[in-house]
PDB file of N, CA and C in Angstrom:
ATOM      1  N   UNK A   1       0.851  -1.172   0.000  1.00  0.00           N
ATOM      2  CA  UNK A   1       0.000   0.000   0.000  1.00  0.00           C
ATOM      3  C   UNK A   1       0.902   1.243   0.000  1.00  0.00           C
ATOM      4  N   UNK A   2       0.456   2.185  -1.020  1.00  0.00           N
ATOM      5  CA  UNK A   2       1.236   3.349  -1.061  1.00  0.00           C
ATOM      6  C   UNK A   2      -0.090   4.385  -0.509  1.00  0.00           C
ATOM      7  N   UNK A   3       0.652   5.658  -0.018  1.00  0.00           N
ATOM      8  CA  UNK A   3      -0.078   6.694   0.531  1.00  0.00           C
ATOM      9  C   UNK A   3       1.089   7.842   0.055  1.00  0.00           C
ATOM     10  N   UNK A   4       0.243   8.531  -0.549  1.00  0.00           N
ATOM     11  CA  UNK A   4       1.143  10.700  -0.287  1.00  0.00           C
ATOM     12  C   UNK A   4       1.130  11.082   0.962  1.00  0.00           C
ATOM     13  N   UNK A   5       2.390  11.854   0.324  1.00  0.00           N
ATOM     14  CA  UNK A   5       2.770  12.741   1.688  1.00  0.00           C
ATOM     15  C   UNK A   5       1.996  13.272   2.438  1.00  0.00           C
ATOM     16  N   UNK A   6       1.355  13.746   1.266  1.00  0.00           N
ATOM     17  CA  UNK A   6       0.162  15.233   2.181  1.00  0.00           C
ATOM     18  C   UNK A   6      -0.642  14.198   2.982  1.00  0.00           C
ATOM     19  N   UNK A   7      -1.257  13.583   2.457  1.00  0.00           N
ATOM     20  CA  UNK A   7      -2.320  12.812   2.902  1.00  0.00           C
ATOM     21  C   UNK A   7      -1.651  11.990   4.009  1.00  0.00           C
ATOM     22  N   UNK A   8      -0.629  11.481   4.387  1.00  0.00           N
ATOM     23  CA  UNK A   8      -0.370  11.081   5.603  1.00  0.00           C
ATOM     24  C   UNK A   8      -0.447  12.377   6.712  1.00  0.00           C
ATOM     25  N   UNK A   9       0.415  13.129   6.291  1.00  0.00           N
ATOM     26  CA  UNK A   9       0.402  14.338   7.229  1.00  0.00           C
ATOM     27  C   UNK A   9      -0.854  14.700   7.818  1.00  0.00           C
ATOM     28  N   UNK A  10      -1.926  14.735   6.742  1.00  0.00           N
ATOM     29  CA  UNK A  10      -3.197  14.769   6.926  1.00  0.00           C
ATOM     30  C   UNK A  10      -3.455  14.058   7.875  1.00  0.00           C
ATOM     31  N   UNK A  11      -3.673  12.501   8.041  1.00  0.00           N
ATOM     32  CA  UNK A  11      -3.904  11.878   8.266  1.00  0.00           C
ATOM     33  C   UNK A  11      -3.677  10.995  10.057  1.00  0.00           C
ATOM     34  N   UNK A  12      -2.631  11.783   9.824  1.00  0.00           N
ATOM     35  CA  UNK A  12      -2.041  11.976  11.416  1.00  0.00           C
ATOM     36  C   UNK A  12      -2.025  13.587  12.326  1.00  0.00           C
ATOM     37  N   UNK A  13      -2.742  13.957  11.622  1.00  0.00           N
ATOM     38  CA  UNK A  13      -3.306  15.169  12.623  1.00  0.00           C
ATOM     39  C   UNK A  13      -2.253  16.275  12.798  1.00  0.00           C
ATOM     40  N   UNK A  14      -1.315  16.167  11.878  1.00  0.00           N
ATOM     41  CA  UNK A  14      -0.405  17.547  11.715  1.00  0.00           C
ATOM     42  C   UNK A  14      -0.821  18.917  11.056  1.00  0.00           C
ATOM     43  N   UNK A  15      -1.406  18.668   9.852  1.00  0.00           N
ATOM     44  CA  UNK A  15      -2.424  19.589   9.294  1.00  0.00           C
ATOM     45  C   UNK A  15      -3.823  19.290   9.548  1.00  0.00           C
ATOM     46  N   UNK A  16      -5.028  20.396   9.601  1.00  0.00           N
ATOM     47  CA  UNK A  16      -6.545  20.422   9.864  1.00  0.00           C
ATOM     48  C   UNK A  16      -6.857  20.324   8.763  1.00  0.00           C
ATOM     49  N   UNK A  17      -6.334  20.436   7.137  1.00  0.00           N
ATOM     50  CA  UNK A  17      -6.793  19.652   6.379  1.00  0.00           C
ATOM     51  C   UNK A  17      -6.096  19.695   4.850  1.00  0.00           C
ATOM     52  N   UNK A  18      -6.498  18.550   4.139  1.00  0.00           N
ATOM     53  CA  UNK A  18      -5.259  17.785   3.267  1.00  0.00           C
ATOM     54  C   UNK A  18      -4.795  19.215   2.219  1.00  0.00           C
ATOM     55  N   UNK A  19      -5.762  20.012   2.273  1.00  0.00           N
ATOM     56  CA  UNK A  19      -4.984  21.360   1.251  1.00  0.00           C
ATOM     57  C   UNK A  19      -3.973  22.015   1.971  1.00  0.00           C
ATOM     58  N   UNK A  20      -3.949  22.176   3.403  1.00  0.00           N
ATOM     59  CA  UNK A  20      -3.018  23.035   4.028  1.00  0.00           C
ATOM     60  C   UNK A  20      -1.528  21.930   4.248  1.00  0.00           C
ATOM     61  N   UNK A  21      -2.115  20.629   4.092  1.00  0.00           N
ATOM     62  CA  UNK A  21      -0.840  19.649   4.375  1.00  0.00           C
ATOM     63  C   UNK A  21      -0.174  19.391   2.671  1.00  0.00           C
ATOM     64  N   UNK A  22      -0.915  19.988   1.215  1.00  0.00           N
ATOM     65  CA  UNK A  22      -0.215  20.012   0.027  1.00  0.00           C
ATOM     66  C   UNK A  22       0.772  21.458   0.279  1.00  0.00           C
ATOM     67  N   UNK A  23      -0.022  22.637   0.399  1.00  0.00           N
ATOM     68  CA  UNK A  23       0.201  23.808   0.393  1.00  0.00           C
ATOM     69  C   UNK A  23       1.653  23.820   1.691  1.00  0.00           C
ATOM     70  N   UNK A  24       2.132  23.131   2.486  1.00  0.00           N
ATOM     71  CA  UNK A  24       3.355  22.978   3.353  1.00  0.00           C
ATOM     72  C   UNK A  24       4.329  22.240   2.642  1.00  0.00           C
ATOM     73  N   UNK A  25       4.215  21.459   1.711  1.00  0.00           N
ATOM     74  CA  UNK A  25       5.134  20.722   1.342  1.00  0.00           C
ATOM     75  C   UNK A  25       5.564  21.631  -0.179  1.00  0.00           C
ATOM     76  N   UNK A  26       4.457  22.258  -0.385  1.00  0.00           N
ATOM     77  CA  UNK A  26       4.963  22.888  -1.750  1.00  0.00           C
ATOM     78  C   UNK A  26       5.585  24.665  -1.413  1.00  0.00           C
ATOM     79  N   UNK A  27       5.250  24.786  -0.169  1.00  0.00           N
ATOM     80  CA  UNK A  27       6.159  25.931   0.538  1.00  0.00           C
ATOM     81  C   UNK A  27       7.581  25.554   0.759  1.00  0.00           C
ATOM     82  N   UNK A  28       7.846  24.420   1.076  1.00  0.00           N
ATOM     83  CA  UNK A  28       8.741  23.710   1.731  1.00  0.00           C
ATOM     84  C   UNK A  28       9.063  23.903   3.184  1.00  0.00           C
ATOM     85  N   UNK A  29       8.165  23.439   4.092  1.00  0.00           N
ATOM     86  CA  UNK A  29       8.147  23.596   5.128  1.00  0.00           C
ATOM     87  C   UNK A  29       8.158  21.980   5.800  1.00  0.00           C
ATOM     88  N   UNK A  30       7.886  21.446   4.871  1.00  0.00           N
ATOM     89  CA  UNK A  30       8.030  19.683   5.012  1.00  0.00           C
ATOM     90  C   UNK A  30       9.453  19.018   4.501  1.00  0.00           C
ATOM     91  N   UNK A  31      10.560  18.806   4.764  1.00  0.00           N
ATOM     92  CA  UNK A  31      11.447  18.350   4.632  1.00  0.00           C
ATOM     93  C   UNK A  31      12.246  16.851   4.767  1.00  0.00           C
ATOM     94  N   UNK A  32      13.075  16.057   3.841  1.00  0.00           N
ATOM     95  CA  UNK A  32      13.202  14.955   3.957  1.00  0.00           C
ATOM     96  C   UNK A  32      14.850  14.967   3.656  1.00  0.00           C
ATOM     97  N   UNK A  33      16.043  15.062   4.613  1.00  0.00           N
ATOM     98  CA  UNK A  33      16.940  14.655   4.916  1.00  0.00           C
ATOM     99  C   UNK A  33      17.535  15.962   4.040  1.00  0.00           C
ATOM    100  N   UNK A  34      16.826  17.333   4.646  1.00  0.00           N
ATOM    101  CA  UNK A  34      17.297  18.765   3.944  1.00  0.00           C
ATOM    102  C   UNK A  34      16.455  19.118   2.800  1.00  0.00           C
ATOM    103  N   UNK A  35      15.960  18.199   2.236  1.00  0.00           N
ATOM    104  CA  UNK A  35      15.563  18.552   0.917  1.00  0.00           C
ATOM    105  C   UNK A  35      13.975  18.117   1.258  1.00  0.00           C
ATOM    106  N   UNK A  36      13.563  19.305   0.439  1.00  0.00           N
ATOM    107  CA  UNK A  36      12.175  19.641   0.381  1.00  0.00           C
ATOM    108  C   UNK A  36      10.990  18.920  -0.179  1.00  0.00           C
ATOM    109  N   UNK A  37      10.337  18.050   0.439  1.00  0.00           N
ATOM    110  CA  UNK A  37       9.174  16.684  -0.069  1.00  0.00           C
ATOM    111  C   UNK A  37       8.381  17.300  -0.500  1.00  0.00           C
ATOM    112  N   UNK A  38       7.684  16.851  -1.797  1.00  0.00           N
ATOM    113  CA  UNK A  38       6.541  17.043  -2.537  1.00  0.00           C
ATOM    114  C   UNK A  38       5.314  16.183  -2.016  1.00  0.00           C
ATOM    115  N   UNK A  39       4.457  16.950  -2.243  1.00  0.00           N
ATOM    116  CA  UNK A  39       2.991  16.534  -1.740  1.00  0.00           C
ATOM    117  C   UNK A  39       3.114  15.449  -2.030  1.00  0.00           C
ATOM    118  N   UNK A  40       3.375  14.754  -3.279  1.00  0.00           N
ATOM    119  CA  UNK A  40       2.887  13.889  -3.818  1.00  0.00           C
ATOM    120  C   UNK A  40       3.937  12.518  -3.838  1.00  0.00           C
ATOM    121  N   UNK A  41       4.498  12.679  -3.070  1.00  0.00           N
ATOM    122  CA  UNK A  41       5.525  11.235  -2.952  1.00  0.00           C
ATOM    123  C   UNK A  41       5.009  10.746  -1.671  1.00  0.00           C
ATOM    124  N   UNK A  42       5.493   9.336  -2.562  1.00  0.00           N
ATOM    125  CA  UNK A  42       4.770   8.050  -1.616  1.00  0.00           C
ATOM    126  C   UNK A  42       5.796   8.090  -0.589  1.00  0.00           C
ATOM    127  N   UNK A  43       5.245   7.740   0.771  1.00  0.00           N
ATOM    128  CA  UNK A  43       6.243   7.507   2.543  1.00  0.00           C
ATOM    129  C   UNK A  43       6.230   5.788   2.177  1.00  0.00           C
ATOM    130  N   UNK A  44       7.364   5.588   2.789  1.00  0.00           N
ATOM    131  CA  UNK A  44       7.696   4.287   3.392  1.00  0.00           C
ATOM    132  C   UNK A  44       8.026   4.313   4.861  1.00  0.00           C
ATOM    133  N   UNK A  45       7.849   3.143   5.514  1.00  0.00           N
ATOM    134  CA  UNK A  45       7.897   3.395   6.646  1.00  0.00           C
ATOM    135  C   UNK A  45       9.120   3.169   7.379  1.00  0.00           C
ATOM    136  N   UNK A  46       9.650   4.276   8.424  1.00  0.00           N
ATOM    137  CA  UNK A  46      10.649   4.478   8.824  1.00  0.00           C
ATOM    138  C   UNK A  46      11.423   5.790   7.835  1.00  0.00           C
ATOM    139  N   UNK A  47      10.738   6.296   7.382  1.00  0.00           N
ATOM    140  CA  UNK A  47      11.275   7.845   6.782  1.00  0.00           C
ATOM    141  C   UNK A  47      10.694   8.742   7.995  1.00  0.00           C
ATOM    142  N   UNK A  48      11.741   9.826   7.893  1.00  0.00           N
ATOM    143  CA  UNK A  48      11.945  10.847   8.909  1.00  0.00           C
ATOM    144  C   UNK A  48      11.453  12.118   8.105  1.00  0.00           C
ATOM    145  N   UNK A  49      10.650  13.123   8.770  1.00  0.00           N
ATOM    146  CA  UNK A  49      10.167  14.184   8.133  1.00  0.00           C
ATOM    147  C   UNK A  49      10.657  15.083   9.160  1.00  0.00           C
ATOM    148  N   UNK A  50      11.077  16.516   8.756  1.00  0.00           N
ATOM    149  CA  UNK A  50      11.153  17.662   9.159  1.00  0.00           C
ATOM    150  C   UNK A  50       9.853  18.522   9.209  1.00  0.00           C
ATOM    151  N   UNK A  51       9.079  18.718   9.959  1.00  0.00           N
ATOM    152  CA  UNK A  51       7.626  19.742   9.582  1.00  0.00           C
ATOM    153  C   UNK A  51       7.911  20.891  10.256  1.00  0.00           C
ATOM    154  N   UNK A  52       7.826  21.715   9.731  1.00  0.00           N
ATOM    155  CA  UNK A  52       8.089  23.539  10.605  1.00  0.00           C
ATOM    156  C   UNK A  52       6.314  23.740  10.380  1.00  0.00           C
ATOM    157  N   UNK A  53       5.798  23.752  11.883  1.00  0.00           N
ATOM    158  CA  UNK A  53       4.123  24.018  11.703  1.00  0.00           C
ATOM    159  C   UNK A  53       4.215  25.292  12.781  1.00  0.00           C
ATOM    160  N   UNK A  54       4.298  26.430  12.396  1.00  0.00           N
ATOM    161  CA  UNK A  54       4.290  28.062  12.841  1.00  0.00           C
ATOM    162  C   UNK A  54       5.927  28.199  13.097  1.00  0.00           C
ATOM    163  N   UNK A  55       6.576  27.906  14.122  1.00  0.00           N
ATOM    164  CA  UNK A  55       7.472  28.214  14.779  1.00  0.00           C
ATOM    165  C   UNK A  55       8.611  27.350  15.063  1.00  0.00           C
ATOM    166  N   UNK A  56       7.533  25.612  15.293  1.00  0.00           N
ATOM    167  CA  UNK A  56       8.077  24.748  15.883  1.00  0.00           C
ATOM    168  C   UNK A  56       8.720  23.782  14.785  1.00  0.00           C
ATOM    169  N   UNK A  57       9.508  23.032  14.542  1.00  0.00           N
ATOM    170  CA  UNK A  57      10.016  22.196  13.841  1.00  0.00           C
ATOM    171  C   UNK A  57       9.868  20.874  14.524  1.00  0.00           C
ATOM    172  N   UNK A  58       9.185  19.866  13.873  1.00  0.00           N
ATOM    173  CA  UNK A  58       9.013  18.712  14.427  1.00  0.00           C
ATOM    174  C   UNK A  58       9.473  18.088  13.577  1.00  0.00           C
ATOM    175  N   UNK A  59       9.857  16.589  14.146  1.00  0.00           N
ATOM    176  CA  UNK A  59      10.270  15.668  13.654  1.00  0.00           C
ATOM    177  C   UNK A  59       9.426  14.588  13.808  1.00  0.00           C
ATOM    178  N   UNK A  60       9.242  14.074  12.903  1.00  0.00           N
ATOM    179  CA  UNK A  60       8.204  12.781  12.546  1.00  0.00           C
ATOM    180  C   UNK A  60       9.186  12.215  12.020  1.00  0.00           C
ATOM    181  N   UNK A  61       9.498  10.487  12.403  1.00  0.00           N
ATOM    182  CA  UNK A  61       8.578   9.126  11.906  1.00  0.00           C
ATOM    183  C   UNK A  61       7.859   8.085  11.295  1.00  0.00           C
ATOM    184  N   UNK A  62       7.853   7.625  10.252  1.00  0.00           N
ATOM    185  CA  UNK A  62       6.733   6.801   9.794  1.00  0.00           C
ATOM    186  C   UNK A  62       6.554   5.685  10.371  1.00  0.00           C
ATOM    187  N   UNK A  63       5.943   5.291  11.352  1.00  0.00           N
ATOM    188  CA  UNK A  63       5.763   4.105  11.976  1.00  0.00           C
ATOM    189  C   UNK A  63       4.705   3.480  11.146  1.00  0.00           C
ATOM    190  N   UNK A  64       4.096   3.221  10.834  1.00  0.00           N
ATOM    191  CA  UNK A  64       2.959   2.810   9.996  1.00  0.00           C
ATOM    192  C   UNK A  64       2.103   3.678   9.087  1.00  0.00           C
ATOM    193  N   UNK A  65       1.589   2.821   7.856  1.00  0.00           N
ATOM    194  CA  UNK A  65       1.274   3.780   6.561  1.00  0.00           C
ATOM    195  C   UNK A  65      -0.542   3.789   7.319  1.00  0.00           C
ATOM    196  N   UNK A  66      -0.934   4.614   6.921  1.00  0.00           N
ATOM    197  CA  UNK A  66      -2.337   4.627   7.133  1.00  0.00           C
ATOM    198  C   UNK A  66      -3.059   5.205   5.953  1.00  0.00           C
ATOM    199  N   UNK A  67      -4.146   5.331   5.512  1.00  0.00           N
ATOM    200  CA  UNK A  67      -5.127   5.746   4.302  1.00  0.00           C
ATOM    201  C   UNK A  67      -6.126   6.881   4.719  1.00  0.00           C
ATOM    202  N   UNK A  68      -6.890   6.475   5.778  1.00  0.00           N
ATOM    203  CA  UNK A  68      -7.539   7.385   6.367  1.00  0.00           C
ATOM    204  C   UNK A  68      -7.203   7.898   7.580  1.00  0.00           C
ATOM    205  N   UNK A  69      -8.003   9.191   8.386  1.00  0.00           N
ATOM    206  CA  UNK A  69      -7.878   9.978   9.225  1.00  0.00           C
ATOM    207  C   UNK A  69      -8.476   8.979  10.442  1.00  0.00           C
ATOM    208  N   UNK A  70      -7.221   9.565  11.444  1.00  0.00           N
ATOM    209  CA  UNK A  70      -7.588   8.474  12.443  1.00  0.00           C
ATOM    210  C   UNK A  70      -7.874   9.595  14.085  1.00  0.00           C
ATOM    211  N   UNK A  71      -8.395   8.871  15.095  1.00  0.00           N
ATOM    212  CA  UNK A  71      -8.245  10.275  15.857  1.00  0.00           C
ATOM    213  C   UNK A  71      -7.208  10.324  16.634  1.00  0.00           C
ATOM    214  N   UNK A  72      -7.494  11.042  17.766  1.00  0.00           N
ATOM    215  CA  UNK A  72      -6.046  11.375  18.160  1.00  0.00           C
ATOM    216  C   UNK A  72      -5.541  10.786  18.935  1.00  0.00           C
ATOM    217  N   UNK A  73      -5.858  10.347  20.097  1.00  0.00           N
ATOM    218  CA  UNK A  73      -5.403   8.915  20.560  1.00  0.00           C
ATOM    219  C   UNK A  73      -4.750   7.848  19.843  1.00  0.00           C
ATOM    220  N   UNK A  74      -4.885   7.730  18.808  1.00  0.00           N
ATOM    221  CA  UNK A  74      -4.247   6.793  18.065  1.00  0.00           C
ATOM    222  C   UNK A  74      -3.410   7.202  17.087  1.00  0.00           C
ATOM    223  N   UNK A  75      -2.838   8.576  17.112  1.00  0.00           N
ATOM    224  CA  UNK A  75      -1.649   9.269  16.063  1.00  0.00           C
ATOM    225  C   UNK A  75       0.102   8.299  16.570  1.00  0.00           C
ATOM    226  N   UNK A  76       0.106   8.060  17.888  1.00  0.00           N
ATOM    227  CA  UNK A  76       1.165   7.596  18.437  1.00  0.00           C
ATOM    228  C   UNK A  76       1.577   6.344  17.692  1.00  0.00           C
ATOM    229  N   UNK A  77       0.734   5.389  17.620  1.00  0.00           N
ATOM    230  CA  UNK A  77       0.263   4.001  16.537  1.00  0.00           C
ATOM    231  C   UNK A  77       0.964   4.002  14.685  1.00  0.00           C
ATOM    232  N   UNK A  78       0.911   5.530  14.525  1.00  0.00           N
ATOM    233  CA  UNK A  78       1.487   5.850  13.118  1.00  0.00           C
ATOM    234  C   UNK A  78       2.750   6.461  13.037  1.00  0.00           C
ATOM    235  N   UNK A  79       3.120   7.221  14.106  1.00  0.00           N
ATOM    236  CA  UNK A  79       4.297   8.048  13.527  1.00  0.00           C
ATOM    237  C   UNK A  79       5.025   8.251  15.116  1.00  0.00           C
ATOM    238  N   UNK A  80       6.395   8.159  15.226  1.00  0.00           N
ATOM    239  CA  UNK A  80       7.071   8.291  16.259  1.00  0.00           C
ATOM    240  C   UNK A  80       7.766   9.645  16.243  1.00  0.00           C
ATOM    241  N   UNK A  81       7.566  10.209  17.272  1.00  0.00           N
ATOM    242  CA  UNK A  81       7.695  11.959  17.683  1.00  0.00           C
ATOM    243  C   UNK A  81       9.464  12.197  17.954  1.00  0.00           C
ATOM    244  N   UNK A  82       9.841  12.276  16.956  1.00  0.00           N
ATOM    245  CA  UNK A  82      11.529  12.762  17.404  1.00  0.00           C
ATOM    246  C   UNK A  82      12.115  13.600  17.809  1.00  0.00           C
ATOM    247  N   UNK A  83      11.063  14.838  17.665  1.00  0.00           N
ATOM    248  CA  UNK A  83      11.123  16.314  18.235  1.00  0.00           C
ATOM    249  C   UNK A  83      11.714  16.443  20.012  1.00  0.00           C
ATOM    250  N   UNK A  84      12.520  17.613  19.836  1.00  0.00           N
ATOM    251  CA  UNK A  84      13.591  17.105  21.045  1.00  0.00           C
ATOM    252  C   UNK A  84      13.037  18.077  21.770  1.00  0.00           C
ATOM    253  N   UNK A  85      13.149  17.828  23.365  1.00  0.00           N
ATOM    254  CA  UNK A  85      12.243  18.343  24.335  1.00  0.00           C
ATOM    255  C   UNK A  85      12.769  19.818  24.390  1.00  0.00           C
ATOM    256  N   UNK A  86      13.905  20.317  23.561  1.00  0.00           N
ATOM    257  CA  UNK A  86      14.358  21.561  23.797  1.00  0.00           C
ATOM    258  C   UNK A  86      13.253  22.731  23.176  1.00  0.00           C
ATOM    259  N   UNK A  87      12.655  21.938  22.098  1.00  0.00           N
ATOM    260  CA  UNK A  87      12.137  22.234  20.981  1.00  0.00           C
ATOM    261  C   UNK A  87      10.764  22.979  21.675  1.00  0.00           C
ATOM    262  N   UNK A  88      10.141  21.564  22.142  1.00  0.00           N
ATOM    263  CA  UNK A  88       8.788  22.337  22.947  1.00  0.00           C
ATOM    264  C   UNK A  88       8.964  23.179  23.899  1.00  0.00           C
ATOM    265  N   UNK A  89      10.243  23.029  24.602  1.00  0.00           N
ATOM    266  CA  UNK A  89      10.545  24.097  25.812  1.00  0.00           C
ATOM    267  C   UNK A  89      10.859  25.644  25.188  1.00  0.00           C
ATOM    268  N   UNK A  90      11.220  25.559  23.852  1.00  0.00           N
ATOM    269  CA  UNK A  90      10.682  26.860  23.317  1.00  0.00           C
ATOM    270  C   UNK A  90       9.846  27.405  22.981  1.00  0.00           C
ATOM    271  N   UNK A  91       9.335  26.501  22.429  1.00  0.00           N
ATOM    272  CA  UNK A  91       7.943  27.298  22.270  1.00  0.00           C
ATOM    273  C   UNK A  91       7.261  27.330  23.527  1.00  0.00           C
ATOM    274  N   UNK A  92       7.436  27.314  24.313  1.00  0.00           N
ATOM    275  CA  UNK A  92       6.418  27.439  25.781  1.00  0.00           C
ATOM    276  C   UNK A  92       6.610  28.610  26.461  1.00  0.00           C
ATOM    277  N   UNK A  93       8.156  29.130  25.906  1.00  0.00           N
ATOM    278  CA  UNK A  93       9.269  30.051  26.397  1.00  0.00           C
ATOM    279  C   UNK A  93       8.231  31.264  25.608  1.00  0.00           C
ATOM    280  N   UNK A  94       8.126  30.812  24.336  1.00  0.00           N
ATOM    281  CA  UNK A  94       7.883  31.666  22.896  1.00  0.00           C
ATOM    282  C   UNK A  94       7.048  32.118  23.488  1.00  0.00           C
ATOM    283  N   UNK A  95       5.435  30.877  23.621  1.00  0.00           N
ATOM    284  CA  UNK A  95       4.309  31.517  23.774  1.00  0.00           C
ATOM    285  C   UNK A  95       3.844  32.110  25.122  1.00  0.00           C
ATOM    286  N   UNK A  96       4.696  31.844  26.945  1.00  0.00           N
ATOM    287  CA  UNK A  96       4.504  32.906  27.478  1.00  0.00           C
ATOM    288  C   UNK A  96       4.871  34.338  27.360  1.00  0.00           C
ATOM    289  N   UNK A  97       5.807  34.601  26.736  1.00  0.00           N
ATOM    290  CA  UNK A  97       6.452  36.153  26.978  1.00  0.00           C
ATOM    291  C   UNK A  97       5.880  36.618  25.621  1.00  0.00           C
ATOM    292  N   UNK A  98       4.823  35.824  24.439  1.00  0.00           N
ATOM    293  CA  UNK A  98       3.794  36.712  23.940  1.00  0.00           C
ATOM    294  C   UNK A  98       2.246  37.140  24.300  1.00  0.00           C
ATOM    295  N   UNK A  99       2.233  36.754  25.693  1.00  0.00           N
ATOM    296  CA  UNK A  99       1.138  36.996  26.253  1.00  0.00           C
ATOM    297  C   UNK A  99       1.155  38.360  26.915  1.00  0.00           C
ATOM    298  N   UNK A 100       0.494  39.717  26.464  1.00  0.00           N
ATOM    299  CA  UNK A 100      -0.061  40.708  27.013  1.00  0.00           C
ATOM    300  C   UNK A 100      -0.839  41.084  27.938  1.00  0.00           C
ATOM    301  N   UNK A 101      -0.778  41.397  29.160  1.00  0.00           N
ATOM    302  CA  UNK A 101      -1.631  41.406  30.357  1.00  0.00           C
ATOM    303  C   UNK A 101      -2.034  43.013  30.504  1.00  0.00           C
ATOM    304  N   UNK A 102      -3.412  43.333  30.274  1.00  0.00           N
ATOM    305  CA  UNK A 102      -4.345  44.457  30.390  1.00  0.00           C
ATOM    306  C   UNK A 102      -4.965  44.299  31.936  1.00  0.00           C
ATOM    307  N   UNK A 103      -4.807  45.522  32.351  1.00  0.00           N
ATOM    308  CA  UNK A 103      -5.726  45.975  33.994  1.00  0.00           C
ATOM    309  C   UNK A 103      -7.156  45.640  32.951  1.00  0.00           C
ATOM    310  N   UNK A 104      -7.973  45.231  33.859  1.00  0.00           N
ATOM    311  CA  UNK A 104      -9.358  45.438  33.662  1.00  0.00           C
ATOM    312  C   UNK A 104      -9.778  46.337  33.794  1.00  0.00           C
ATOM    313  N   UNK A 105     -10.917  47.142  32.833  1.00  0.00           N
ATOM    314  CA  UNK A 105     -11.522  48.231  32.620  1.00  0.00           C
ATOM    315  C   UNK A 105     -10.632  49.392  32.103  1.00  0.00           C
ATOM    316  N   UNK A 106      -9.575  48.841  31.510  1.00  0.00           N
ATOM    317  CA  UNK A 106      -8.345  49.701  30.862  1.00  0.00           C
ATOM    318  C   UNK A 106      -8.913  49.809  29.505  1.00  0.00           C
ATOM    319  N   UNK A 107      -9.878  49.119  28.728  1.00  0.00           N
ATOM    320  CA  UNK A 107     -10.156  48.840  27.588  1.00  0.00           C
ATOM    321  C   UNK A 107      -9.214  48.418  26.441  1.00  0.00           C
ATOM    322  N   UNK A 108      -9.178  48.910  25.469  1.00  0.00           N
ATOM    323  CA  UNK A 108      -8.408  48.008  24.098  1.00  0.00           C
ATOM    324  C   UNK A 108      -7.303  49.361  24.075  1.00  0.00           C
ATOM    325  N   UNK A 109      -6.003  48.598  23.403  1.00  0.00           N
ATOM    326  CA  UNK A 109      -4.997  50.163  23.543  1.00  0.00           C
ATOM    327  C   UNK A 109      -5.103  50.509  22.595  1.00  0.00           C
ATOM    328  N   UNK A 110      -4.513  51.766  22.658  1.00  0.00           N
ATOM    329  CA  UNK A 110      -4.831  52.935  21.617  1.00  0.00           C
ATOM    330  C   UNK A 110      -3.810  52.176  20.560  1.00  0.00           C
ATOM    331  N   UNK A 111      -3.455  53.518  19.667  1.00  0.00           N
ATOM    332  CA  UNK A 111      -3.040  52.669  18.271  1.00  0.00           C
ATOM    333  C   UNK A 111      -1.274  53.574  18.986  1.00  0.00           C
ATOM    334  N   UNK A 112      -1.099  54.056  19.654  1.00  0.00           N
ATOM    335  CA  UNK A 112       0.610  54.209  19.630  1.00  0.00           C
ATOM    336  C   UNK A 112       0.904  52.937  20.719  1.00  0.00           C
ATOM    337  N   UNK A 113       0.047  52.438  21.771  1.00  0.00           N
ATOM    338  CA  UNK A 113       0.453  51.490  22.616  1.00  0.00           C
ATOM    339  C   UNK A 113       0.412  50.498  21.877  1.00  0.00           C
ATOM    340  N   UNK A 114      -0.635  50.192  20.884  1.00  0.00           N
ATOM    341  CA  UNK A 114      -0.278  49.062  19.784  1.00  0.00           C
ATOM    342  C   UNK A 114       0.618  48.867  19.203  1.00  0.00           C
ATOM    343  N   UNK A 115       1.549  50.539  18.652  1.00  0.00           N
ATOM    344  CA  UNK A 115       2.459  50.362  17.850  1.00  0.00           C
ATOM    345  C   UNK A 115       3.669  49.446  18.859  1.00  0.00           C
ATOM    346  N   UNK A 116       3.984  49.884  20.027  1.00  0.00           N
ATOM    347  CA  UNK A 116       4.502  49.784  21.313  1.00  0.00           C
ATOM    348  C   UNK A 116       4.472  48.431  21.225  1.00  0.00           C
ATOM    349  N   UNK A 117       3.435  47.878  21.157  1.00  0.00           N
ATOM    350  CA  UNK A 117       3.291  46.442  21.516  1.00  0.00           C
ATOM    351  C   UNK A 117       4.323  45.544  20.806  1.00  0.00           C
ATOM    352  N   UNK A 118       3.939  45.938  19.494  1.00  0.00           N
ATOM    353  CA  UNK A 118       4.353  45.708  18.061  1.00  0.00           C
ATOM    354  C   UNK A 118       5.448  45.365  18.270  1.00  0.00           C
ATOM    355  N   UNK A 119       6.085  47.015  18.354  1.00  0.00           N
ATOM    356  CA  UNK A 119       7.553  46.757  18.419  1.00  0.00           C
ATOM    357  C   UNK A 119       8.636  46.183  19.614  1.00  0.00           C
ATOM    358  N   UNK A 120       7.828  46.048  20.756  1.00  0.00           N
ATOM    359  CA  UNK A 120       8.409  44.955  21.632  1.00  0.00           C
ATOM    360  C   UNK A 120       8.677  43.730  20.763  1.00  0.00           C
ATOM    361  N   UNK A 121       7.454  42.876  20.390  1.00  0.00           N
ATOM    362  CA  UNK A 121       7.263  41.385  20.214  1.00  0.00           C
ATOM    363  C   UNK A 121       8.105  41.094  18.890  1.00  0.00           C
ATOM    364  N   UNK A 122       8.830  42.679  18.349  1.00  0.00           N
ATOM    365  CA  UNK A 122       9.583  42.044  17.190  1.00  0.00           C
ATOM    366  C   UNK A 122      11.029  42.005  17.854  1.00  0.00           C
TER     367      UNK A 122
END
């Protein structure tokens, strides 16, 4: 049994759906030993993928081929997570210190504290 790329990706719950998991591989944000996988090539199992999904770079796995969408409890069953714990500890890093804390009844900020904002988070 052969399966596409996208459609595994799909299929294991990395993309919400099979156009955004073509549209990553033809960005090249899906990677296979540096070099950039096409939607449309068949996985064998025990190939290693690079996925950059926002920020994070994960590493996938092919533990088993699958056809259809499975839920999530059972993604572990298909693909083994190689992504190194440094990885998530950044982004955790990432996504507290982009969190903005407003006094209540301060309302929404104006547009120079926005700019402000802005130019902190860059």
């Amino acid at each position: 049994m052969s399966v596409r790329l996208d459609k595994w990706l799909w299929s294991i719950r990395l993309y919400k759906t099979r156009a955004l998991a073509t549209d990553a591989c033809r960005l090249g944000k899906v990677t296979q030993k540096g070099v950039i996988a096409k939607a449309s090539k068949d996985i064998k199992v025990g190939d290693v993928y690079e996925v950059n999904i926002e920020q994070l770079k994960k590493l996938v796995e092919v533990k088993e081929i699958l056809n259809n969408r499975v839920g999530a409890k059972l993604v572990e069953n298909y693909m083994i997570d190689l992504t190194p714990k440094e990885e998530y500890e950044r982004m955790e890093i990432a996504r507290k210190f982009a969190f903005e804390k407003r006094d209540r009844g301060v309302g929404r900020p104006t547009k120079k504290e926005r700019r402000d904002i802005e130019t902190f988070k860059d």
